[in-house]
N, C-alpha and C. Protein backbone atom coordinates (compact mmCIF):
# COMPACT_ATOMS: atom_id res chain seq x y z
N UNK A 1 47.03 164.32 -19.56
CA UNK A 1 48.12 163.37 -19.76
C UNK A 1 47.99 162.75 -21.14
N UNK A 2 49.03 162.52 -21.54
CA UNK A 2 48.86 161.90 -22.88
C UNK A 2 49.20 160.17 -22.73
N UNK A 3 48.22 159.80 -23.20
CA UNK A 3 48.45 158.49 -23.11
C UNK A 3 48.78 157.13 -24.87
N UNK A 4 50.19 156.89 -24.88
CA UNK A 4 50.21 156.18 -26.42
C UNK A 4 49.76 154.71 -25.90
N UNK A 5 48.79 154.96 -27.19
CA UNK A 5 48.34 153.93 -27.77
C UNK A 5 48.44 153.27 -29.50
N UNK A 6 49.86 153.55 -29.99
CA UNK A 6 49.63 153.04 -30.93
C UNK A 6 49.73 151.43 -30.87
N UNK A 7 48.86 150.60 -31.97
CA UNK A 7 49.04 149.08 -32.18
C UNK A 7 47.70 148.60 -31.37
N UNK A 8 47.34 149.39 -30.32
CA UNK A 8 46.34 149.31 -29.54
C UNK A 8 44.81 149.87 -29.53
N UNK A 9 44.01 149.20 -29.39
CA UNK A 9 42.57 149.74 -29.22
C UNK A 9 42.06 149.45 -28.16
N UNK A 10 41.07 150.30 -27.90
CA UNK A 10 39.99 150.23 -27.01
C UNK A 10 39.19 149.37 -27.12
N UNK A 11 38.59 148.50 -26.11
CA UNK A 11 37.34 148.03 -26.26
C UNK A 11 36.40 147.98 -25.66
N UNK A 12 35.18 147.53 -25.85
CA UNK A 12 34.07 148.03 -24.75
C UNK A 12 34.04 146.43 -23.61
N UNK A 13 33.94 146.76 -22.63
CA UNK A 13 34.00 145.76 -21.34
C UNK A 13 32.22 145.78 -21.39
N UNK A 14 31.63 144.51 -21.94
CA UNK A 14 30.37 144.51 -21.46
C UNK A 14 29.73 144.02 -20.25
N UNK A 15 28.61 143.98 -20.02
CA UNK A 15 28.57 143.99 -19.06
C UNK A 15 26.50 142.93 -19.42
N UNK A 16 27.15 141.12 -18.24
CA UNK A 16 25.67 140.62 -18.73
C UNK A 16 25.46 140.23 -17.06
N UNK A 17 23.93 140.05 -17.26
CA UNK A 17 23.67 139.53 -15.96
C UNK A 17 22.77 138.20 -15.99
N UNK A 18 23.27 137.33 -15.19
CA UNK A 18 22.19 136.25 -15.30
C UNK A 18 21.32 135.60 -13.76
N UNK A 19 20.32 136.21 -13.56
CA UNK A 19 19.15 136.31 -13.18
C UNK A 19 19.07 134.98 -12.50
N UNK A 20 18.91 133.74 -13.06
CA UNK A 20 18.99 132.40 -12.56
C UNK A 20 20.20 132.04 -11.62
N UNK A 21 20.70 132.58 -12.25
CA UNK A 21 22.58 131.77 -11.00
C UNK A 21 22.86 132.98 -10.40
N UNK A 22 22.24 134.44 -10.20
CA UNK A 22 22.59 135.50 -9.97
C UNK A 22 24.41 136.08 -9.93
N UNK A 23 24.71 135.88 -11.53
CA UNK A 23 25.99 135.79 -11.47
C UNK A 23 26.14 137.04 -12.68
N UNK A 24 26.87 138.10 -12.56
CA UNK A 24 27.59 139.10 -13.33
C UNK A 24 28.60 138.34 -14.29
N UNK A 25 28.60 139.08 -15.26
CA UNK A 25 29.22 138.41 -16.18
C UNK A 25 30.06 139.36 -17.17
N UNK A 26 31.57 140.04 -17.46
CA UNK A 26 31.72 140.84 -18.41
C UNK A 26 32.72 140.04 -19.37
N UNK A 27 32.90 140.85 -20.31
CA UNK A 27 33.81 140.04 -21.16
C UNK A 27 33.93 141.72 -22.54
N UNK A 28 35.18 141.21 -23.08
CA UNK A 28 35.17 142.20 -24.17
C UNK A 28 35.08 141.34 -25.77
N UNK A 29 34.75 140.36 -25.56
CA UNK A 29 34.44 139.56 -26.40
C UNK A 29 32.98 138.93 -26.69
N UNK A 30 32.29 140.02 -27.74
CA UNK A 30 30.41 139.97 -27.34
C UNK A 30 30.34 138.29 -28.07
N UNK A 31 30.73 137.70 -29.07
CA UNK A 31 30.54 136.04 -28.98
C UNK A 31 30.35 135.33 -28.18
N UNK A 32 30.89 136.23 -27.28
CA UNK A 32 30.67 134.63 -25.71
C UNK A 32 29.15 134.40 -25.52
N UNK A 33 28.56 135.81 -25.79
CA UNK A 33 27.48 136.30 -25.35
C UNK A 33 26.11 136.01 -26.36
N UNK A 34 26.64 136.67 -27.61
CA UNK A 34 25.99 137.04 -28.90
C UNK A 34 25.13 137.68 -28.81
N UNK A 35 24.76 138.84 -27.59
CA UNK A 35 24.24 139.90 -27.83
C UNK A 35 25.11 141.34 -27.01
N UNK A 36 25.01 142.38 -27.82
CA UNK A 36 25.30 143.31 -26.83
C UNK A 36 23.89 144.39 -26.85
N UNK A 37 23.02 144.48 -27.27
CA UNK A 37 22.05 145.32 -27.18
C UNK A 37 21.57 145.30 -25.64
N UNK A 38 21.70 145.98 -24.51
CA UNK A 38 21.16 145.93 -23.80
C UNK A 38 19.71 145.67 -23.41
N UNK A 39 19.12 144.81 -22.58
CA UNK A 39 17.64 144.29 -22.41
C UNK A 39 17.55 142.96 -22.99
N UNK A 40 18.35 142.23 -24.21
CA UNK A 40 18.33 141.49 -24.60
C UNK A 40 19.27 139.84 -24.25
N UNK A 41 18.48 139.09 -23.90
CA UNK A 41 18.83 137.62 -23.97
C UNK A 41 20.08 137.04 -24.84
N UNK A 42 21.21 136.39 -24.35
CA UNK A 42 21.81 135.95 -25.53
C UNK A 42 22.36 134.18 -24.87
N UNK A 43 23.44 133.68 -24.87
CA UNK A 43 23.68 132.49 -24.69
C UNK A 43 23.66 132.10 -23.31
N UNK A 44 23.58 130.81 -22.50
CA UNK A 44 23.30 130.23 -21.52
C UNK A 44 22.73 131.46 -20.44
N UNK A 45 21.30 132.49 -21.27
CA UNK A 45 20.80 133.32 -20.50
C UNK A 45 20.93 134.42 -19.87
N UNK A 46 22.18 134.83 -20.06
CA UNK A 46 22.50 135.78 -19.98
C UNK A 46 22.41 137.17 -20.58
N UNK A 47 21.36 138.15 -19.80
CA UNK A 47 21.07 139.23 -20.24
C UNK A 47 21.97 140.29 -20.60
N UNK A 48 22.16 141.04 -21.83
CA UNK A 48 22.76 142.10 -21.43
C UNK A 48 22.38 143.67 -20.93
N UNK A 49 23.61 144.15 -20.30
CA UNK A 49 23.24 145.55 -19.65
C UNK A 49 23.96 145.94 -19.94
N UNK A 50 24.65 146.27 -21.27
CA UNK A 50 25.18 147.34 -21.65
C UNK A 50 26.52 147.55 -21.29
N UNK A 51 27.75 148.62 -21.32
CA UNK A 51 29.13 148.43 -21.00
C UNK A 51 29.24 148.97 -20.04
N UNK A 52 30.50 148.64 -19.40
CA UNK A 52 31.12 149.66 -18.09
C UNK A 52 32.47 150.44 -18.13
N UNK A 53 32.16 150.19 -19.66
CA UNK A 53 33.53 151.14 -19.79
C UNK A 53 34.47 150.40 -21.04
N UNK A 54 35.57 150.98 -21.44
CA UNK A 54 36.27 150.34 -22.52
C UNK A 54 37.79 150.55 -21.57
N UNK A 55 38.52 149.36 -22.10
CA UNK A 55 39.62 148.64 -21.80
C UNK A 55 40.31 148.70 -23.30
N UNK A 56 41.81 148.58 -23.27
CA UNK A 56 42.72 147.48 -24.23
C UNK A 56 42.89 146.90 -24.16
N UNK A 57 42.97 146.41 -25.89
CA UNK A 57 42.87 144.91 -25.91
C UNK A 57 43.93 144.26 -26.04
N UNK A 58 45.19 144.82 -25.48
CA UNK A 58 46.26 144.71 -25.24
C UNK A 58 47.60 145.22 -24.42
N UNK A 59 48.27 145.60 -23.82
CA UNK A 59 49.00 146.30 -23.26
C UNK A 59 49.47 147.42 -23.65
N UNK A 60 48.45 148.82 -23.28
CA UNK A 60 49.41 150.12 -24.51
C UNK A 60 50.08 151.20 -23.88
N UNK A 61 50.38 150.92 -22.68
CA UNK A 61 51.13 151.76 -21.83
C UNK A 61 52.06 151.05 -20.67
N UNK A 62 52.83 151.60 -20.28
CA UNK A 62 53.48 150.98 -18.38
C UNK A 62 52.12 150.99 -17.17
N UNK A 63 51.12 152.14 -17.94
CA UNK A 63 50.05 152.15 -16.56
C UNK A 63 49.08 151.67 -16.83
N UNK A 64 49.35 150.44 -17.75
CA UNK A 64 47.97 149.25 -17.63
C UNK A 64 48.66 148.50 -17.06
N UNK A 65 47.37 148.04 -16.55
CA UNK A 65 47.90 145.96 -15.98
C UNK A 65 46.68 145.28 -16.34
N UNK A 66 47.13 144.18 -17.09
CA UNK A 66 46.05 143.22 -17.02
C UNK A 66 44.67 142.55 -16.35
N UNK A 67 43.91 142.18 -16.31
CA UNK A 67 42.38 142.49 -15.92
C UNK A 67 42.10 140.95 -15.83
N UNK A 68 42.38 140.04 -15.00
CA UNK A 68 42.48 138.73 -14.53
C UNK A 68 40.87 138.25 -14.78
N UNK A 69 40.44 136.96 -15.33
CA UNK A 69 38.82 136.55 -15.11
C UNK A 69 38.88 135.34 -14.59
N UNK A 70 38.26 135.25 -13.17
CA UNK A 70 37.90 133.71 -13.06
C UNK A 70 36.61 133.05 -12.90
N UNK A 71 36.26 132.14 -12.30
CA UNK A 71 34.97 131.41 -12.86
C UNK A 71 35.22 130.35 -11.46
N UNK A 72 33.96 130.27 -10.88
CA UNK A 72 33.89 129.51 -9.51
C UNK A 72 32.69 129.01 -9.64
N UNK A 73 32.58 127.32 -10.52
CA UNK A 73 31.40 126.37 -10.87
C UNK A 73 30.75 126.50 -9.45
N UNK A 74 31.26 126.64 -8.45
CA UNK A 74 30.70 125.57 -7.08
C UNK A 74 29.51 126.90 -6.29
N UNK A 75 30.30 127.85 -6.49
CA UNK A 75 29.30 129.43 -6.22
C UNK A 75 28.14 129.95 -7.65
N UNK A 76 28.88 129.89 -8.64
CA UNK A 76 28.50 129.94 -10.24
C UNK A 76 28.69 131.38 -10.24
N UNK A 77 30.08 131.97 -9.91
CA UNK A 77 30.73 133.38 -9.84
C UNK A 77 31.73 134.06 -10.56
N UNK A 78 31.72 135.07 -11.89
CA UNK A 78 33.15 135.34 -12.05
C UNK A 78 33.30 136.28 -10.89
N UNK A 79 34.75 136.46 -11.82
CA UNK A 79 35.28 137.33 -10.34
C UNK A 79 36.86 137.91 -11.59
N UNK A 80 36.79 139.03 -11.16
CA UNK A 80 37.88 139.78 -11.93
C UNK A 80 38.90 140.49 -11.00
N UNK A 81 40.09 140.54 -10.87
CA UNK A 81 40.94 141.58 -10.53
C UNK A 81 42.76 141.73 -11.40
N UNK A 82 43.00 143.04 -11.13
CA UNK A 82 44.27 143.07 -11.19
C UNK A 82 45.37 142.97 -10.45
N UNK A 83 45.14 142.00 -9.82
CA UNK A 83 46.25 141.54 -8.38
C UNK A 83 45.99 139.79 -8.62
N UNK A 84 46.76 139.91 -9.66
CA UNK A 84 46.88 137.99 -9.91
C UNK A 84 46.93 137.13 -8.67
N UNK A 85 47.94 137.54 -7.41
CA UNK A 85 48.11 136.99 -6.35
C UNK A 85 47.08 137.02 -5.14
N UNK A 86 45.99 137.96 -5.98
CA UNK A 86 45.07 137.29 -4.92
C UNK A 86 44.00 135.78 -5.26
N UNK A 87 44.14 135.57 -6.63
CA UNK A 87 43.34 133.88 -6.81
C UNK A 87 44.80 133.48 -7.34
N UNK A 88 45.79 133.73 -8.03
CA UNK A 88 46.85 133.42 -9.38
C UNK A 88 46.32 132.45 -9.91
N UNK A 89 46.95 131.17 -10.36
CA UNK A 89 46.30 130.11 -11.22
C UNK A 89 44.63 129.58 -10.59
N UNK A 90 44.59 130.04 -9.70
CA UNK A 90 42.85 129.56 -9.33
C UNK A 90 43.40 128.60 -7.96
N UNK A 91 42.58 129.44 -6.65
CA UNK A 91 41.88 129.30 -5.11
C UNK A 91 40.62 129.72 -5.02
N UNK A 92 40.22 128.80 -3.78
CA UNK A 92 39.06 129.61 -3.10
C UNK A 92 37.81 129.11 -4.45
N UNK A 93 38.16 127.82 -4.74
CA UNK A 93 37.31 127.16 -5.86
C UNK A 93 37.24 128.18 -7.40
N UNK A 94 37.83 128.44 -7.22
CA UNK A 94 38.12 129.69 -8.71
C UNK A 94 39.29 129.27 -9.58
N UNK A 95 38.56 128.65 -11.06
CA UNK A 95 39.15 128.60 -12.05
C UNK A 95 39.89 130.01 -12.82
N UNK A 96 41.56 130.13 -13.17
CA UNK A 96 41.42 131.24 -13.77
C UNK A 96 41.11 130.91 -15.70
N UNK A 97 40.74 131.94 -16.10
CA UNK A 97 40.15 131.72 -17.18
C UNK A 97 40.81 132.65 -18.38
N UNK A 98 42.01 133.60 -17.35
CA UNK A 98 43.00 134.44 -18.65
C UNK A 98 42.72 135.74 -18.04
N UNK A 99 43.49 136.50 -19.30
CA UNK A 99 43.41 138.23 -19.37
C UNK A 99 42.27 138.38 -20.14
N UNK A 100 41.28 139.41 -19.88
CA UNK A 100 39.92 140.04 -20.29
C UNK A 100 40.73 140.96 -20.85
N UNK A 101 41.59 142.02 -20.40
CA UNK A 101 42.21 143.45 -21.14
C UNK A 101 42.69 143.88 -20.11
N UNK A 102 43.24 144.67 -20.49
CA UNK A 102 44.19 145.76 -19.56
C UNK A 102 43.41 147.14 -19.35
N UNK A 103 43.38 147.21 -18.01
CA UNK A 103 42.94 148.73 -17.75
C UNK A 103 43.90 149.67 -17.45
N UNK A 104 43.66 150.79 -16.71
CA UNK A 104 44.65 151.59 -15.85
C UNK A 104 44.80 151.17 -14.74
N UNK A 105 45.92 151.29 -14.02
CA UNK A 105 45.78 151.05 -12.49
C UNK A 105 46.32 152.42 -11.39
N UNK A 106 46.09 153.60 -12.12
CA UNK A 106 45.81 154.88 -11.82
C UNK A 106 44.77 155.95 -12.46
N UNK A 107 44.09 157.02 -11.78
CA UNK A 107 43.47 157.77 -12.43
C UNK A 107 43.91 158.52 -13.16
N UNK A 108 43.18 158.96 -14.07
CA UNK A 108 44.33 160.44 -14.69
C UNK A 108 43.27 160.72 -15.32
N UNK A 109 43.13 162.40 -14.70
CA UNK A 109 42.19 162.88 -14.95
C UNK A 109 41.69 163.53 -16.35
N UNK A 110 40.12 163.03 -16.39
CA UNK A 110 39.92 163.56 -18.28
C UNK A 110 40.01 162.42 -19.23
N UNK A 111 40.32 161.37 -18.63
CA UNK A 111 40.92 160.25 -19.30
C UNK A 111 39.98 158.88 -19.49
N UNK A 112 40.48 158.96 -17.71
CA UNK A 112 39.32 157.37 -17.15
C UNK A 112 38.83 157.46 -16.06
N UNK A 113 38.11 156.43 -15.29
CA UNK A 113 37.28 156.89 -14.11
C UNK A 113 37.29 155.13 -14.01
N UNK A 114 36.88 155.13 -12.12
CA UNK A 114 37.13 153.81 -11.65
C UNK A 114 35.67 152.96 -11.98
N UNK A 115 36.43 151.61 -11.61
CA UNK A 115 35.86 149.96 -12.17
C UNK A 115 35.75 149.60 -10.71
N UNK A 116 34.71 149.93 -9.85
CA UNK A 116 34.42 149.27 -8.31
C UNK A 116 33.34 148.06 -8.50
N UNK A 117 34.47 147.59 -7.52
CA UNK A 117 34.45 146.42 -7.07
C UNK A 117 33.06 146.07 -5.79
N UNK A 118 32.22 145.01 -5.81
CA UNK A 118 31.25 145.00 -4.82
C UNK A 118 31.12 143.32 -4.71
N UNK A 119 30.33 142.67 -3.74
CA UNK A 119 30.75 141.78 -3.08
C UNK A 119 29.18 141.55 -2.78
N UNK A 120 28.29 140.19 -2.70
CA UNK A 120 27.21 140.27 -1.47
C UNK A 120 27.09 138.98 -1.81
N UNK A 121 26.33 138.78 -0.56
CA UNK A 121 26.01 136.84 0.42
C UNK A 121 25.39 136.00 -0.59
N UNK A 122 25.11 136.45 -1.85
CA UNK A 122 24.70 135.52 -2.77
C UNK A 122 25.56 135.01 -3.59
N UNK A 123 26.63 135.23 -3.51
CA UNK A 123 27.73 134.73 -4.49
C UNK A 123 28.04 135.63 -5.67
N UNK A 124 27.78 137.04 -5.82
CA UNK A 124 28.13 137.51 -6.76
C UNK A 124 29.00 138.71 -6.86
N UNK A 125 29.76 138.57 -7.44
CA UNK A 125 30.66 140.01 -7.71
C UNK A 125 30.00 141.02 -8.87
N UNK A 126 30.17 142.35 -8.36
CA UNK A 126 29.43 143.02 -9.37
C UNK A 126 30.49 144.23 -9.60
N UNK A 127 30.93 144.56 -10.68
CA UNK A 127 31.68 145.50 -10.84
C UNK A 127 30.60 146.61 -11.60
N UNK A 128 31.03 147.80 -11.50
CA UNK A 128 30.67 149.16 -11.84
C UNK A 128 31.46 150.27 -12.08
N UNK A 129 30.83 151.59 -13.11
CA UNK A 129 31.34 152.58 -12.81
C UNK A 129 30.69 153.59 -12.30
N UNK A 130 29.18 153.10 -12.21
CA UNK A 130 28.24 154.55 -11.41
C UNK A 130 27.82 153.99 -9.74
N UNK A 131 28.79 154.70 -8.96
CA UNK A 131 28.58 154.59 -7.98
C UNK A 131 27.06 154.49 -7.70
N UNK A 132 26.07 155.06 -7.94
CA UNK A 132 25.20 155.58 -7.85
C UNK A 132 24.13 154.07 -7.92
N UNK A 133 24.55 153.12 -8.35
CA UNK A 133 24.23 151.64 -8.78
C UNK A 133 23.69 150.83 -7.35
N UNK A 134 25.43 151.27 -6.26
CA UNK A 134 24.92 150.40 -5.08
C UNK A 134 25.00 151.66 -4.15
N UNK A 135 25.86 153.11 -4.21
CA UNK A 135 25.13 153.91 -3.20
C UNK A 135 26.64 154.01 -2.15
N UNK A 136 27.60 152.88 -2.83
CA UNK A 136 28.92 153.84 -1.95
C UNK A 136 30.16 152.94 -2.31
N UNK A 137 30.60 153.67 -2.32
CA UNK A 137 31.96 152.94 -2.84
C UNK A 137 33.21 153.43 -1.66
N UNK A 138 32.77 153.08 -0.68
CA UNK A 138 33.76 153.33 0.80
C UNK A 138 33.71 151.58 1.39
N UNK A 139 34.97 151.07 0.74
CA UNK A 139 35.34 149.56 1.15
C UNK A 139 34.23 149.27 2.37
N UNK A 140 33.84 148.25 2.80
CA UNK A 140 33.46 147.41 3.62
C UNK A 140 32.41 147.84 3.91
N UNK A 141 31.87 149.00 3.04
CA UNK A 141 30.26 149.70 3.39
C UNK A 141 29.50 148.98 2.83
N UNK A 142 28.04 148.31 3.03
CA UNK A 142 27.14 147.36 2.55
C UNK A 142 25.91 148.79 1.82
N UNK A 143 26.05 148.66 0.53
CA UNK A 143 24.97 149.29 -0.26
C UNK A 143 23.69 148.37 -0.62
N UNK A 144 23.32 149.34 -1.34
CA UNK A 144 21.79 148.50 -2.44
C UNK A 144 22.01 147.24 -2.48
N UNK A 145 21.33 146.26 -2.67
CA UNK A 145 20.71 144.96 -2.78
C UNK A 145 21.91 144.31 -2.07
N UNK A 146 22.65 144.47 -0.48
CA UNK A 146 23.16 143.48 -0.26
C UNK A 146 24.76 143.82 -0.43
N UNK A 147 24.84 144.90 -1.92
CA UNK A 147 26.21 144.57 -2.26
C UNK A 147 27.24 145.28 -1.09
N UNK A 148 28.75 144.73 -1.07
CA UNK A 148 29.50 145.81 -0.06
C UNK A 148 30.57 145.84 -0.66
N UNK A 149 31.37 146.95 -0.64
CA UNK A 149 32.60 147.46 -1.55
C UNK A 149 33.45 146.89 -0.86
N UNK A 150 34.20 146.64 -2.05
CA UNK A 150 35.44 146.31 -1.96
C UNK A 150 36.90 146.90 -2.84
N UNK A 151 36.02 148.13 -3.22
CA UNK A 151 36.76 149.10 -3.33
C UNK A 151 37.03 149.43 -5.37
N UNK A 152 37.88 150.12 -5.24
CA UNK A 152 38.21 150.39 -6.91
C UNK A 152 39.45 148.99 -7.30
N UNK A 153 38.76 148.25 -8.65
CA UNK A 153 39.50 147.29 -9.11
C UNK A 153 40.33 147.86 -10.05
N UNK A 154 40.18 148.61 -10.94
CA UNK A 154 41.45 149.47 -11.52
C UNK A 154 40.15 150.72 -12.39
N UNK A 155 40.83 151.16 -13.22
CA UNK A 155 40.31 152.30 -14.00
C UNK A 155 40.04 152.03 -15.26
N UNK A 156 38.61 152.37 -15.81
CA UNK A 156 38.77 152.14 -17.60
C UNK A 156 38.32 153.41 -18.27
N UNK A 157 38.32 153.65 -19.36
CA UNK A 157 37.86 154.90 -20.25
C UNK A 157 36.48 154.82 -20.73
């Protein structure tokens, strides 16, 4: 499939973890962070692990949709999706905090590959693209450390 992107770029969706509040953390904006080297420490502790893929950093097709981020002080959780109406301006103690980028919200093969979604009793959302991370990506199945799917959040390259 051919996909236009002119005016538009890719970017890398990183990917930090912080150990103390056991809270996932991505952003395509490494300042938040000020590191992207994976293994390495950068602001309010947060380690990085490297990307999960690249996103636009803007709308460059009909088959992106925007990539929602929110932030829940009271759990100390983001939480990302492309279904605004499931937090919209912020529920369920979740500040929204904007558009991160636009992914796909179909596969197309050769192209991109899915952004799953996982869930566990500690308060953290963990998104991925190697299944292989928690061990299944079949909704409501409980994998590795706890986590349980909640399925594919959209697609990135």
């Amino acid at each position: 499939a051919d996909v236009k992107t002119e005016g538009c770029s890719l970017v890398p969706l990183y990917r930090y973890y912080l150990s103390s509040g056991n809270d996932h953390f991505y952003t395509t904006n490494p300042n938040e962070i000020g590191t992207t080297t994976p293994g390495t420490t950068g602001r309010y502790g947060f380690k990085s692990e490297g990307t999960v893929g690249r996103i636009y950093n803007r709308r460059a097709a009909p088959d992106v949709v925007p990539l929602f981020r929110y932030w829940n002080s009271g759990i100390k959780d983001h939480f990302y999706t492309t279904n605004f109406h499931e937090l919209a301006c912020g529920a369920s103690g979740f500040n929204y905090e904007g558009i991160q980028g636009y992914c796909f919200k179909y596969f197309l093969p050769g192209i991109n590959r899915p952004l799953y979604r996982y869930w566990n009793g500690n308060n953290d959302h963990f998104y991925t693209t190697n299944p292989s991370e928690i061990g299944t990506t079949t909704p409501g199945v409980k994998g590795k450390h706890g986590y349980i799917s909640e399925g594919i959040t959209c697609y990135v390259v």
